[in-house]
Protein backbone atom coordinates (compact mmCIF):
# COMPACT_ATOMS: atom_id res chain seq x y z
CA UNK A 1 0.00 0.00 0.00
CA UNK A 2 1.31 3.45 -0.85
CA UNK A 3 -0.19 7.06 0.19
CA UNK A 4 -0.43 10.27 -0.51
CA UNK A 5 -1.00 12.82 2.22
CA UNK A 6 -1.77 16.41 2.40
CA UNK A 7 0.34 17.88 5.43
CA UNK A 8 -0.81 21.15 7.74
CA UNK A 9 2.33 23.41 8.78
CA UNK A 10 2.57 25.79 11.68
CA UNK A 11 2.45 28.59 9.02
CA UNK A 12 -0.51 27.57 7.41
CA UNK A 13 0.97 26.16 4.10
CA UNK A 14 0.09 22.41 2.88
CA UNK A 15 2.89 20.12 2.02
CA UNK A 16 2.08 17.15 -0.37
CA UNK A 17 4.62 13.70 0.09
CA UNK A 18 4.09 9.89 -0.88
CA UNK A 19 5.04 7.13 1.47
CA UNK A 20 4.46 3.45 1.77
CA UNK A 21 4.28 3.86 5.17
CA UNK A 22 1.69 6.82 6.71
CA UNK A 23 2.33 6.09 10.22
CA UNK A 24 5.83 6.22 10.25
CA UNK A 25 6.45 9.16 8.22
CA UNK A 26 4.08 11.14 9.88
CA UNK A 27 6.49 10.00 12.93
CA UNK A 28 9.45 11.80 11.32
CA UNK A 29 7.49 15.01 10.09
CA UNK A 30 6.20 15.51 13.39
CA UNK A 31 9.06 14.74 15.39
CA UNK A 32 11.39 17.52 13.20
CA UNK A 33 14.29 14.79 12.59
CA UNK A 34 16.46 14.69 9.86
CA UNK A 35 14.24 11.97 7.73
CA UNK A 36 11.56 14.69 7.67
CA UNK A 37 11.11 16.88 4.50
CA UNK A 38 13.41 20.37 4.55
CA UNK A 39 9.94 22.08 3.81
CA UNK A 40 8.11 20.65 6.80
CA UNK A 41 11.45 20.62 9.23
CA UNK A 42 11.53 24.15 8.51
CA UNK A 43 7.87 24.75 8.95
CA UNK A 44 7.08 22.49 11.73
CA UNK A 45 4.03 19.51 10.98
CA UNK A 46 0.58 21.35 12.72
CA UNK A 47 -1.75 17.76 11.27
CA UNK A 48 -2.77 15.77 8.93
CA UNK A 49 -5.40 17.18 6.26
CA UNK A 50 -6.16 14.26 3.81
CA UNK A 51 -4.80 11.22 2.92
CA UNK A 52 -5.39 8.50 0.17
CA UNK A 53 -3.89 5.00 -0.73
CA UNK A 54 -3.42 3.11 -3.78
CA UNK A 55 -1.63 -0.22 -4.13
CA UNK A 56 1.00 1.36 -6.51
CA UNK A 57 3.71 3.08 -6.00
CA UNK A 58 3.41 4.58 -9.81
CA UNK A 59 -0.42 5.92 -9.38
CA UNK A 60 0.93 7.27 -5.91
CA UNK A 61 3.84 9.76 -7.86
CA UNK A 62 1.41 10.53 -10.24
CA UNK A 63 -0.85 11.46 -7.80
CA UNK A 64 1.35 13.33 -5.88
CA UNK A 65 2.76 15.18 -8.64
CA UNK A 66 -0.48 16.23 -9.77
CA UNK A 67 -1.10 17.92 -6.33
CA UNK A 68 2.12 19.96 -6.16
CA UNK A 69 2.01 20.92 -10.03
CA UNK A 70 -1.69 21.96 -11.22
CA UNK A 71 -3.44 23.06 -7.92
CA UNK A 72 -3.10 26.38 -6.50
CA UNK A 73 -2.87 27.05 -2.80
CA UNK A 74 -7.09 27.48 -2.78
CA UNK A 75 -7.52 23.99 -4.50
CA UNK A 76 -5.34 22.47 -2.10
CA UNK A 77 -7.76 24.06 0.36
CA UNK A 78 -10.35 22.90 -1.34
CA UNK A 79 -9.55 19.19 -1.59
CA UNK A 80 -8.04 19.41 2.25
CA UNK A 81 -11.85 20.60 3.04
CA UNK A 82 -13.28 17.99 0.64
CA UNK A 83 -10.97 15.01 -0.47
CA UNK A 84 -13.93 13.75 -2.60
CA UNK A 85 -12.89 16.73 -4.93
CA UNK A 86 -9.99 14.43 -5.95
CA UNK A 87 -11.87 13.19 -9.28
CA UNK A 88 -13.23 16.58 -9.79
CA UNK A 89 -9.92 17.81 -10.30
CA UNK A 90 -8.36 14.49 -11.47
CA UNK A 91 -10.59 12.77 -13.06
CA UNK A 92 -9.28 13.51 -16.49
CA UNK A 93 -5.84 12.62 -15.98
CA UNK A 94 -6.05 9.61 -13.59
CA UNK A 95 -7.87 6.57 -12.82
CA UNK A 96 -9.81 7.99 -10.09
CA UNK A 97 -10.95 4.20 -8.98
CA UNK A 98 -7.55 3.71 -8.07
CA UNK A 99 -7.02 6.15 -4.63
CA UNK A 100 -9.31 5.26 -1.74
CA UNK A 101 -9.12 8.42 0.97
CA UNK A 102 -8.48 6.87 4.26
């Protein structure tokens, strides 16, 4: 299983990462260790907004890299209010049936 998650900071941006495993990950963003992202160590984790898995790791970069590249800061806010937006934004581009929000 693979997941994509959409990450709070302290200063109100939303970081976007991939992992195969949430729990741990979240583990290093919120604990401000080395392992964690230079944008979120810098930052400092606030929560988690959204999350979604797939069972590849290929749909999860695509995914991912969808996020950061075509939504602006008020889509991410959006889809962070509303994960189900996820096919209205993506729906052309990926198989939507693939990503289950968790």
């Amino acid at each position: 299983m693979y997941y994509v998650y959409m990450l709070r900071c302290k200063d109100n941006s939303i970081y976007t990462g991939y992992t195969p495993d949430l729990e741990a990950r979240m583990e290093e963003h919120f604990s401000g260790g080395p392992k964690a992202s230079k944008y979120v160590r810098s930052r400092g984790a606030e929560r988690l907004e959204a999350c979604w898995e797939t069972e590849e790791k290929s749909d999860a970069l695509k995914l991912e890299a969808r996020i950061k590249k075509n939504l602006t800061k008020e889509q991410k806010e959006r889809l962070v209010a509303d994960p189900g937006l996820l096919e209205e934004y993506f729906g052309s581009f990926l198989d939507i049936a693939k990503y289950r929000k968790r």
